[in-house]
PDB file of N, CA and C in Angstrom:
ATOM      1  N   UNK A   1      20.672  25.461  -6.593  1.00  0.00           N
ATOM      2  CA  UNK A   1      20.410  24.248  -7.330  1.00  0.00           C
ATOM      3  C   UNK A   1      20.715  23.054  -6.436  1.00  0.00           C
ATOM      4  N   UNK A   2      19.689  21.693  -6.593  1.00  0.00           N
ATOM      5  CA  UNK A   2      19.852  21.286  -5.561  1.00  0.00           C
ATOM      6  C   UNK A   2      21.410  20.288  -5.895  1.00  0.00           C
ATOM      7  N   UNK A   3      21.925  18.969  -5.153  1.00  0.00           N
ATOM      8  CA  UNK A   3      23.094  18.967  -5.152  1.00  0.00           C
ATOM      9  C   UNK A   3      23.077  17.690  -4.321  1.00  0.00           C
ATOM     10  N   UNK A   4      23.655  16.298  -5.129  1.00  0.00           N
ATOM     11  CA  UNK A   4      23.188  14.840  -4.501  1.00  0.00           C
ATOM     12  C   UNK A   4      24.986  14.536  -4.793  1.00  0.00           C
ATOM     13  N   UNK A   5      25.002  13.700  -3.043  1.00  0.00           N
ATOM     14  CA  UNK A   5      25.675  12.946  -2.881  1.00  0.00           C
ATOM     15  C   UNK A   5      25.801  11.719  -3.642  1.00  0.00           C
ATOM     16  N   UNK A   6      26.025  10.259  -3.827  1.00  0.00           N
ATOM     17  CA  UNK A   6      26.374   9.007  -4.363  1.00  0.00           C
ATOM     18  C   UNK A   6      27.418   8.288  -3.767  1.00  0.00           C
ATOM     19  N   UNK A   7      27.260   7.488  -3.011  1.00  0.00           N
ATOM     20  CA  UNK A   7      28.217   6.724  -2.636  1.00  0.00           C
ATOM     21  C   UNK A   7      27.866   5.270  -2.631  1.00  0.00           C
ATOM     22  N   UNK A   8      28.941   4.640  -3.326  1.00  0.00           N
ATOM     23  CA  UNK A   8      28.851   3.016  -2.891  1.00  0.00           C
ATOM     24  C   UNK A   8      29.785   2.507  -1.716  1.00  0.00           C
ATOM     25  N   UNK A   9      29.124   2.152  -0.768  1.00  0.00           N
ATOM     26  CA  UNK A   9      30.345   2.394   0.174  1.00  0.00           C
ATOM     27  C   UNK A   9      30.030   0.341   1.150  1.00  0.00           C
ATOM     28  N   UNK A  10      31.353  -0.326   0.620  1.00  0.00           N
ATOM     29  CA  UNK A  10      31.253  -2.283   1.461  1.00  0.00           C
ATOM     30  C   UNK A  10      31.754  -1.806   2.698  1.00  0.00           C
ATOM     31  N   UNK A  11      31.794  -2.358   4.266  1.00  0.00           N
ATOM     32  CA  UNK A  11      31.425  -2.718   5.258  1.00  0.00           C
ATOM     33  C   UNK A  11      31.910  -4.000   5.491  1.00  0.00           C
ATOM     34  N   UNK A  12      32.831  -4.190   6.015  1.00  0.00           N
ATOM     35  CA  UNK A  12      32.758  -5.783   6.678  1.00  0.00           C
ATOM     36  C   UNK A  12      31.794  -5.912   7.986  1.00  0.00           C
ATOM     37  N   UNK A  13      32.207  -4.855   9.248  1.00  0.00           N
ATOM     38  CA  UNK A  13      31.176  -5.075  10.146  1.00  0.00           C
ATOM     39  C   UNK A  13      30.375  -3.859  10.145  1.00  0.00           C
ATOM     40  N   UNK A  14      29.097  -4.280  10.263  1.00  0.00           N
ATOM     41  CA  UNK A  14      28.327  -2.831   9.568  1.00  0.00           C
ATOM     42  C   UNK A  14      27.933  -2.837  11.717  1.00  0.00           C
ATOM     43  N   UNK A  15      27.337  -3.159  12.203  1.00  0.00           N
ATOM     44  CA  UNK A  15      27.273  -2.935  13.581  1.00  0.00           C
ATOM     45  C   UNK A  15      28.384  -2.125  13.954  1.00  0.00           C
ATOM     46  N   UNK A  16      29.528  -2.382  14.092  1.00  0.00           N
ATOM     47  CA  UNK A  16      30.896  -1.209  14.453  1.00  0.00           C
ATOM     48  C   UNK A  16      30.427   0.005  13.452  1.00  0.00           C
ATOM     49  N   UNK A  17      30.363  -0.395  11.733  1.00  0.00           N
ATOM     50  CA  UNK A  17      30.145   1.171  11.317  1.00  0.00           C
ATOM     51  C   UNK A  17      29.084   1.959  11.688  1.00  0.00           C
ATOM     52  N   UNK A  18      27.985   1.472  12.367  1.00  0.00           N
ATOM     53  CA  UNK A  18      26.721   2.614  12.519  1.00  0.00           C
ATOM     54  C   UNK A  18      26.521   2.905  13.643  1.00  0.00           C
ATOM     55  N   UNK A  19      27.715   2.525  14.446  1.00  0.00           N
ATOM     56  CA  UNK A  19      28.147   2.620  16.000  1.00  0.00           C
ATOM     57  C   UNK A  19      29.037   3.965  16.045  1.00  0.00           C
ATOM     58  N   UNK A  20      30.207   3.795  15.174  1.00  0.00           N
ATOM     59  CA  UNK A  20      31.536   4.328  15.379  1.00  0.00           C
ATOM     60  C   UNK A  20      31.196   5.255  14.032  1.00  0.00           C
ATOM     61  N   UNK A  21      30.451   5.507  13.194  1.00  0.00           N
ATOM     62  CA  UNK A  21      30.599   6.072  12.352  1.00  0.00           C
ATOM     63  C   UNK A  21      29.484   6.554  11.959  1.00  0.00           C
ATOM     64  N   UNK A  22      28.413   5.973  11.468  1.00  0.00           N
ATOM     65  CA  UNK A  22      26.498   6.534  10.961  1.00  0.00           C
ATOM     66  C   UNK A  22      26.680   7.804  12.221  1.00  0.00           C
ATOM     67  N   UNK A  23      26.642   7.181  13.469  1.00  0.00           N
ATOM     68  CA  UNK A  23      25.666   7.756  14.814  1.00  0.00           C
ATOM     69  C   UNK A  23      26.236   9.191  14.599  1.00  0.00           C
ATOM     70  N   UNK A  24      27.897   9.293  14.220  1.00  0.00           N
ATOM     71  CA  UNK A  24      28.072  11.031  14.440  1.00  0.00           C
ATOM     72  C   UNK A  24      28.109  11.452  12.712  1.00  0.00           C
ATOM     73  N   UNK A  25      28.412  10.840  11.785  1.00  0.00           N
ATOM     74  CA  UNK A  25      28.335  11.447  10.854  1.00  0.00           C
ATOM     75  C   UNK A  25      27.039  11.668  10.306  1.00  0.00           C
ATOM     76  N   UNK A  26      25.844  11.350  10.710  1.00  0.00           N
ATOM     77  CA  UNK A  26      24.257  11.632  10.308  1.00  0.00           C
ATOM     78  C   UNK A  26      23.804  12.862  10.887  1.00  0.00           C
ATOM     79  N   UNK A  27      24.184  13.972  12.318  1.00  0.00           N
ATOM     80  CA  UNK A  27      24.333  14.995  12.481  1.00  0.00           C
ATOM     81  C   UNK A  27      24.975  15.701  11.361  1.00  0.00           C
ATOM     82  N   UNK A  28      26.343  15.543  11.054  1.00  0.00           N
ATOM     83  CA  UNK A  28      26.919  16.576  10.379  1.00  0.00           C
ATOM     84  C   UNK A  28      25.995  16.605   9.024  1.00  0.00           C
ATOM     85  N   UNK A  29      25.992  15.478   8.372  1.00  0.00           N
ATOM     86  CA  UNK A  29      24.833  15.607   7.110  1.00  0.00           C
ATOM     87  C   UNK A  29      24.135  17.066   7.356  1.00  0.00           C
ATOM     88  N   UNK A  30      23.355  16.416   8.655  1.00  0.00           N
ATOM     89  CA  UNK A  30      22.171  17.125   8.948  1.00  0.00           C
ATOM     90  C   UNK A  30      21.996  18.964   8.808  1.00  0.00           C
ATOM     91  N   UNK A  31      23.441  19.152   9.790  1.00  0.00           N
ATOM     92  CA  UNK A  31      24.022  20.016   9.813  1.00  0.00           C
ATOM     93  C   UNK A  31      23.864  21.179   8.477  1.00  0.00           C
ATOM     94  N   UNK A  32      24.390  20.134   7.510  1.00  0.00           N
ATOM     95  CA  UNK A  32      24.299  21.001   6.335  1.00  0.00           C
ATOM     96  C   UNK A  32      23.184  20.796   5.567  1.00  0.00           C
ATOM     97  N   UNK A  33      22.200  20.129   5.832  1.00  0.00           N
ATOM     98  CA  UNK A  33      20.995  20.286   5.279  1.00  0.00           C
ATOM     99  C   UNK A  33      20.707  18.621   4.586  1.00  0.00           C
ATOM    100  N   UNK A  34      21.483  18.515   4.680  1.00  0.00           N
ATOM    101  CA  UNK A  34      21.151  17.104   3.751  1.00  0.00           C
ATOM    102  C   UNK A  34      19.910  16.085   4.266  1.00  0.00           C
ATOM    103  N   UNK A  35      19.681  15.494   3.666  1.00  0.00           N
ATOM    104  CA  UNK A  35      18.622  14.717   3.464  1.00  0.00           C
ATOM    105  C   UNK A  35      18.948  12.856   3.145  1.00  0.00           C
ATOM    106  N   UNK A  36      18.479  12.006   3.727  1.00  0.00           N
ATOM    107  CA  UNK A  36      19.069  10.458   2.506  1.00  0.00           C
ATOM    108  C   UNK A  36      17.510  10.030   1.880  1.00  0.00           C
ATOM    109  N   UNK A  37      17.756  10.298   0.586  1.00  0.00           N
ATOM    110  CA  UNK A  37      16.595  10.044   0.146  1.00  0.00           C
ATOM    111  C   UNK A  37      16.625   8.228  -0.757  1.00  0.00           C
ATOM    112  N   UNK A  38      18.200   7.630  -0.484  1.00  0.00           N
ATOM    113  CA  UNK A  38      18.060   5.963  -0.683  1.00  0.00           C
ATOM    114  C   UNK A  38      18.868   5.449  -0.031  1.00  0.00           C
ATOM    115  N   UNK A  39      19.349   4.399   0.693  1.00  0.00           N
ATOM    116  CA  UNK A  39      20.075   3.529   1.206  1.00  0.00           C
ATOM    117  C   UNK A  39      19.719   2.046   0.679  1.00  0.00           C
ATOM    118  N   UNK A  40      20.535   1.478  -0.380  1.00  0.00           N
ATOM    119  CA  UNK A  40      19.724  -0.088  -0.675  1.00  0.00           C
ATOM    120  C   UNK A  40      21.172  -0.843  -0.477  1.00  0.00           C
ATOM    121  N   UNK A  41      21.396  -2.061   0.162  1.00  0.00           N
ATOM    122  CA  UNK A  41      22.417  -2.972   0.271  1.00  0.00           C
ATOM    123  C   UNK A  41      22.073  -3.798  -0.859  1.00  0.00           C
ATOM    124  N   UNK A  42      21.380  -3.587  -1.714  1.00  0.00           N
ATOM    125  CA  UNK A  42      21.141  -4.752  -2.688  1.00  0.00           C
ATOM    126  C   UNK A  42      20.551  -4.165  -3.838  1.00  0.00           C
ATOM    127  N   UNK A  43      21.238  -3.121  -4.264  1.00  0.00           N
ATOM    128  CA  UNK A  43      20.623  -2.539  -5.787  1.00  0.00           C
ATOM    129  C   UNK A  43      20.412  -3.669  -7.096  1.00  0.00           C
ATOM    130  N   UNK A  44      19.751  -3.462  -7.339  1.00  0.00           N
ATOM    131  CA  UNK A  44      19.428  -4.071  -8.930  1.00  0.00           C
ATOM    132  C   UNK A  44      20.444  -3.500 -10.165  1.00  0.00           C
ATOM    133  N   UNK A  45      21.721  -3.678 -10.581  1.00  0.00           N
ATOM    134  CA  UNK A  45      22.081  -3.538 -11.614  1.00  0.00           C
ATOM    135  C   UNK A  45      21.547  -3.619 -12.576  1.00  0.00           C
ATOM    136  N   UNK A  46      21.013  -2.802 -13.615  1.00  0.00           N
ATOM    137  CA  UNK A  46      20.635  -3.153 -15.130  1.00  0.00           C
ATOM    138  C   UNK A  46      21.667  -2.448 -16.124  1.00  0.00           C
ATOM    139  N   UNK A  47      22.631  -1.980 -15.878  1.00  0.00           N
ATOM    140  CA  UNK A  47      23.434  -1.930 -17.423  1.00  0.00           C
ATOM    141  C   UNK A  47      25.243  -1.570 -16.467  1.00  0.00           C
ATOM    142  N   UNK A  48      26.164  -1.425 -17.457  1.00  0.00           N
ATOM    143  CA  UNK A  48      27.212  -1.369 -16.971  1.00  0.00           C
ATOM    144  C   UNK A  48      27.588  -2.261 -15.578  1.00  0.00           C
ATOM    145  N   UNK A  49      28.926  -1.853 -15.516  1.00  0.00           N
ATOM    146  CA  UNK A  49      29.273  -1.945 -14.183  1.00  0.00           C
ATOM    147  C   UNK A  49      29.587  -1.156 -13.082  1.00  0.00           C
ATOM    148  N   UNK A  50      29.052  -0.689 -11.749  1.00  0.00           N
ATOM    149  CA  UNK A  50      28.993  -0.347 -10.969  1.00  0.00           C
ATOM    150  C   UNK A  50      30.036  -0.694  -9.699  1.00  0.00           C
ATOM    151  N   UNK A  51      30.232  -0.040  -9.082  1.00  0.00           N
ATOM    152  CA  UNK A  51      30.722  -0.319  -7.665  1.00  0.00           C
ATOM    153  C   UNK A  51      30.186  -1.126  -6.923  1.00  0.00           C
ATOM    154  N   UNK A  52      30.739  -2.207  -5.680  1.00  0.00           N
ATOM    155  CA  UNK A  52      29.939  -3.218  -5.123  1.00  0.00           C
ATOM    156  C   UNK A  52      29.858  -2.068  -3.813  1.00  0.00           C
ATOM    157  N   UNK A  53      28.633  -2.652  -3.020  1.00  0.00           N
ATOM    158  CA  UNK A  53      28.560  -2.041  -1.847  1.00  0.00           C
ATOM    159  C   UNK A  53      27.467  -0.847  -1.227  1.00  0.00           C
ATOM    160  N   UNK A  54      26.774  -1.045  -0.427  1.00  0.00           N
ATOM    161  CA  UNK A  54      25.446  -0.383   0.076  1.00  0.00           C
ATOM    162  C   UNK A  54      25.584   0.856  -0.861  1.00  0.00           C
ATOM    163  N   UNK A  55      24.628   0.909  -1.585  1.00  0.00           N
ATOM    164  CA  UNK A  55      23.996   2.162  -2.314  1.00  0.00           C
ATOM    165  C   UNK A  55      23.701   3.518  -1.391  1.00  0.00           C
ATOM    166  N   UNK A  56      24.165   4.572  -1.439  1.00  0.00           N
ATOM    167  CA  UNK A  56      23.441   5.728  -0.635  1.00  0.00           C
ATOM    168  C   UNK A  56      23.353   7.010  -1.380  1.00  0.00           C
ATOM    169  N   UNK A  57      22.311   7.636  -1.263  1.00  0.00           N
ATOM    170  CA  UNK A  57      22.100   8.744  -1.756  1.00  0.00           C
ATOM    171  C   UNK A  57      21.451  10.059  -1.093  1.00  0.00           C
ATOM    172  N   UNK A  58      22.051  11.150  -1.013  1.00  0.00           N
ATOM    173  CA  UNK A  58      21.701  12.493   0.108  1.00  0.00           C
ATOM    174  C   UNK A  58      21.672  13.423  -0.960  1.00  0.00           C
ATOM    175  N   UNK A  59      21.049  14.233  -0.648  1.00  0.00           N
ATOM    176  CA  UNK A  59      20.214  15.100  -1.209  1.00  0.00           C
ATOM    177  C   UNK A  59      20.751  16.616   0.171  1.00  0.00           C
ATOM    178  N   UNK A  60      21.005  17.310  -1.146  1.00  0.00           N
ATOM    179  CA  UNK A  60      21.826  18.296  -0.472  1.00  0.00           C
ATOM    180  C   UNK A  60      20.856  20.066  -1.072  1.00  0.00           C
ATOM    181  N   UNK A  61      20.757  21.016  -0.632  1.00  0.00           N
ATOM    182  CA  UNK A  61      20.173  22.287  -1.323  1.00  0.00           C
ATOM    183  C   UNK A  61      21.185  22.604  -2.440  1.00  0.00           C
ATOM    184  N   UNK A  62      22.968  22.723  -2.014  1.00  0.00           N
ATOM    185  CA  UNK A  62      23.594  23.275  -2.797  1.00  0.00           C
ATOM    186  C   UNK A  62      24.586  22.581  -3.038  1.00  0.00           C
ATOM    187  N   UNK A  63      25.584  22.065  -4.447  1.00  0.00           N
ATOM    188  CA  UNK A  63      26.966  21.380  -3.955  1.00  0.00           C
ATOM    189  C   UNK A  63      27.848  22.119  -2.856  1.00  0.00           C
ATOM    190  N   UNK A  64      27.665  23.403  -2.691  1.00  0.00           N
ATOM    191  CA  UNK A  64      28.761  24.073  -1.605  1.00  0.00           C
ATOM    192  C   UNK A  64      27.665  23.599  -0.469  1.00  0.00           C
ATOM    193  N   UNK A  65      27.083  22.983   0.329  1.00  0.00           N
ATOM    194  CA  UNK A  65      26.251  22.704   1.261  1.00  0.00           C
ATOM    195  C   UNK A  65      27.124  21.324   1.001  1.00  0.00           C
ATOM    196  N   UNK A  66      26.681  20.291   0.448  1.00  0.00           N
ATOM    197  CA  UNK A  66      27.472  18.971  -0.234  1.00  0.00           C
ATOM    198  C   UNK A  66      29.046  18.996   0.679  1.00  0.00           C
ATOM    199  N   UNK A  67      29.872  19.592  -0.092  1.00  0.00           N
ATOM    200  CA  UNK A  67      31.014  19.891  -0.228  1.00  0.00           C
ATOM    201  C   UNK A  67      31.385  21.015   1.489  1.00  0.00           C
ATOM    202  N   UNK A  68      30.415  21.391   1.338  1.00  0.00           N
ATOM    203  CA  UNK A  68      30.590  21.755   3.301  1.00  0.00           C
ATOM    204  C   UNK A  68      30.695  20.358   4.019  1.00  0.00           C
ATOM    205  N   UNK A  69      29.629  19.650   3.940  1.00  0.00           N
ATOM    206  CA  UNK A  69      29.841  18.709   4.675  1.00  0.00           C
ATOM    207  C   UNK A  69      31.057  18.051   4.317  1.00  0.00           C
ATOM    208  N   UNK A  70      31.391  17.418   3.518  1.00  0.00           N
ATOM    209  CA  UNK A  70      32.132  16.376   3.192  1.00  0.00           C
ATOM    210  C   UNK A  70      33.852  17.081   3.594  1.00  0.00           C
ATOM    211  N   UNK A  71      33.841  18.322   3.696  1.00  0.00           N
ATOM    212  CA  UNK A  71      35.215  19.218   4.116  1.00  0.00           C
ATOM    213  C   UNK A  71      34.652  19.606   5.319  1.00  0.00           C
ATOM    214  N   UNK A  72      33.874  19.226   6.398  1.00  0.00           N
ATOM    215  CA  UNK A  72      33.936  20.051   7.807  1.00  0.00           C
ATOM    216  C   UNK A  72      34.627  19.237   8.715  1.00  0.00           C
ATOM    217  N   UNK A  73      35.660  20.071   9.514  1.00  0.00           N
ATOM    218  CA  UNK A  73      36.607  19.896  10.396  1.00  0.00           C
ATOM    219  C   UNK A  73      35.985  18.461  11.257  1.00  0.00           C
ATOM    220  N   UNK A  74      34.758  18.468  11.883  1.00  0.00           N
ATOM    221  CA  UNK A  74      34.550  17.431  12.687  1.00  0.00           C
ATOM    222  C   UNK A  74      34.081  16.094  11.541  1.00  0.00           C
ATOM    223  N   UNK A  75      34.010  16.341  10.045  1.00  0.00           N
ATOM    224  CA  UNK A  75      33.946  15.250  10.158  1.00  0.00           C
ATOM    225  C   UNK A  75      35.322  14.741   9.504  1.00  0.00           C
ATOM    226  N   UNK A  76      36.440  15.221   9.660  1.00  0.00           N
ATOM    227  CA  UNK A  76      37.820  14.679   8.874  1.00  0.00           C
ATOM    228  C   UNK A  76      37.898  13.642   9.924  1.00  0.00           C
ATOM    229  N   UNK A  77      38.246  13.288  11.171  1.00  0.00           N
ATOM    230  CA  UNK A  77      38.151  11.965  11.909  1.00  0.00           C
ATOM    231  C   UNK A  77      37.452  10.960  11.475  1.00  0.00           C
ATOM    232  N   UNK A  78      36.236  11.222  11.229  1.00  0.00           N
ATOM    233  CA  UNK A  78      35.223  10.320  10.919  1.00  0.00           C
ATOM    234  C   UNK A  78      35.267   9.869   9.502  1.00  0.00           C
ATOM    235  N   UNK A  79      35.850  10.738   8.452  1.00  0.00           N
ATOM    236  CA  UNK A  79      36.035   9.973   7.256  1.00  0.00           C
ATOM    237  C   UNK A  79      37.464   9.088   7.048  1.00  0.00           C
ATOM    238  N   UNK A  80      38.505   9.652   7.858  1.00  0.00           N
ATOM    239  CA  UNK A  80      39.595   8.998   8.184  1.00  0.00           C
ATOM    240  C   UNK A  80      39.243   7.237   8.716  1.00  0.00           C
ATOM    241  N   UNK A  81      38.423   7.170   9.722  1.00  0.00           N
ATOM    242  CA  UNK A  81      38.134   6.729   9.971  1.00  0.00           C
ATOM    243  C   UNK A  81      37.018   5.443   9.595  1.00  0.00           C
ATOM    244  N   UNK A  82      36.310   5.856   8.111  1.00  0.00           N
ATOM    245  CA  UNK A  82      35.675   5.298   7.603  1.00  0.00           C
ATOM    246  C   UNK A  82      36.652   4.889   6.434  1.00  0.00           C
ATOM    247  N   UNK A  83      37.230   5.353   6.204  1.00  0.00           N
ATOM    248  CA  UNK A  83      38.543   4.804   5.045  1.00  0.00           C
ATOM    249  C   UNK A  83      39.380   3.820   5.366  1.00  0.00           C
ATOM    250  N   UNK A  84      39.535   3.566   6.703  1.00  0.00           N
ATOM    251  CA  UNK A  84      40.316   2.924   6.851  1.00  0.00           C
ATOM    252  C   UNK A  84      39.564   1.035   7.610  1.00  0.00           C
ATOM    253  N   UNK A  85      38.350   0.943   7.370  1.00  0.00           N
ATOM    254  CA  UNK A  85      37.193  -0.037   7.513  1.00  0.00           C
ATOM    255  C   UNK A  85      36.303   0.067   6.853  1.00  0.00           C
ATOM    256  N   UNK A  86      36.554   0.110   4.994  1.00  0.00           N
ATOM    257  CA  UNK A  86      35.625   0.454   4.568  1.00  0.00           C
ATOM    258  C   UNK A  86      36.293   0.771   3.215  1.00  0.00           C
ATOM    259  N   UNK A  87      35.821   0.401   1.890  1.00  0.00           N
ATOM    260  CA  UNK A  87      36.247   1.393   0.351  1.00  0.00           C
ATOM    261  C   UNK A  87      34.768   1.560   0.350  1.00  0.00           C
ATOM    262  N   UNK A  88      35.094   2.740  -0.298  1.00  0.00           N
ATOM    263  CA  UNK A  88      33.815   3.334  -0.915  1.00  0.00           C
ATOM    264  C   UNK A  88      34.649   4.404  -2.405  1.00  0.00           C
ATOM    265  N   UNK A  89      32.799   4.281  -3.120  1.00  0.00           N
ATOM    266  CA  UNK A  89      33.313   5.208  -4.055  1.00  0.00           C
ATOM    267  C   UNK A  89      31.985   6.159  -4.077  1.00  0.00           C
ATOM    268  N   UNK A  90      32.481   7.498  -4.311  1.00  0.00           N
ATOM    269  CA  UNK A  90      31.445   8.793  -4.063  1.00  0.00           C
ATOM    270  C   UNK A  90      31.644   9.573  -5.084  1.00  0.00           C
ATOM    271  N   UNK A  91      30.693  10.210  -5.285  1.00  0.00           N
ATOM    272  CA  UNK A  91      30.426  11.284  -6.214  1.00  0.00           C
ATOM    273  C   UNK A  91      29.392  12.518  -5.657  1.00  0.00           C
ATOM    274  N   UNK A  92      29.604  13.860  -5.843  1.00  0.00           N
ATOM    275  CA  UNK A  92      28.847  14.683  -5.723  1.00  0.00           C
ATOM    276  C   UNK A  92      28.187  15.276  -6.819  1.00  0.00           C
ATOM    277  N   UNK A  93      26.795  15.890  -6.970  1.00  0.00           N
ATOM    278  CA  UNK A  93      26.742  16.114  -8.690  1.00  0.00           C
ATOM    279  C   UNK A  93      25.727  16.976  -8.348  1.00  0.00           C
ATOM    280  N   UNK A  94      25.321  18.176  -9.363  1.00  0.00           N
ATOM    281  CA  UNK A  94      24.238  18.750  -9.228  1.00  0.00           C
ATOM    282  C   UNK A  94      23.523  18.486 -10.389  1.00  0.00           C
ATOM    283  N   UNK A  95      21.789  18.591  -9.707  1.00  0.00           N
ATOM    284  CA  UNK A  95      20.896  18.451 -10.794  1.00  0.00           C
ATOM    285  C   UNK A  95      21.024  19.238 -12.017  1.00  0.00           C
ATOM    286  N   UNK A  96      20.689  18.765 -13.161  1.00  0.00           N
ATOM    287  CA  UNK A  96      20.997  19.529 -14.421  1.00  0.00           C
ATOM    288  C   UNK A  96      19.356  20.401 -15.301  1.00  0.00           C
ATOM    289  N   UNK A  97      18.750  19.762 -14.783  1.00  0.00           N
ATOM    290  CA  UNK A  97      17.274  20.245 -15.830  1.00  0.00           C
ATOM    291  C   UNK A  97      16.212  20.896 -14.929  1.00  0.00           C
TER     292      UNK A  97
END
């Protein structure tokens, strides 16, 4: 079943993040199959409230594919690393219907 990432993730300098951070963590994605099927810095809110901060969405085959990535050894630096220049909020979820 397939199995989507969600993250809202602000940036102060986005040049350092897609330097020091996109360039190796877009392999590991890859790695596990994933896919980005949205990236918007400027979503349209229409109801509730949401998280501020670039919209992204990956598209995964399985949550254990998902959840591979997001737990593989090379990328614990890199999320360390994105935590600490950067909040974000994420969710993993699998399709339901």
């Amino acid at each position: 079943m397939k199995a989507y990432m969600l993250a809202f993730v602000s940036v102060n300098n986005y040049e350092e993040f897609a330097h020091s951070y996109l360039s190796k963590a877009v392999p590991i994605v890859k790695r596990y199959g994933g896919i980005t099927l949205a990236v918007d810095d400027t979503p349209e809110y229409i109801e509730g409230v949401l998280p501020a901060g670039r919209l992204v969405l990956i598209e995964f085959d399985s949550k254990q594919k998902a959840l591979g990535f997001y737990n593989d050894p090379a990328y614990q630096p890199l999320k360390k690393w994105r935590q600490g220049v950067s909040t974000s909020e994420a969710v993993i979820f699998e399709s339901g219907l």
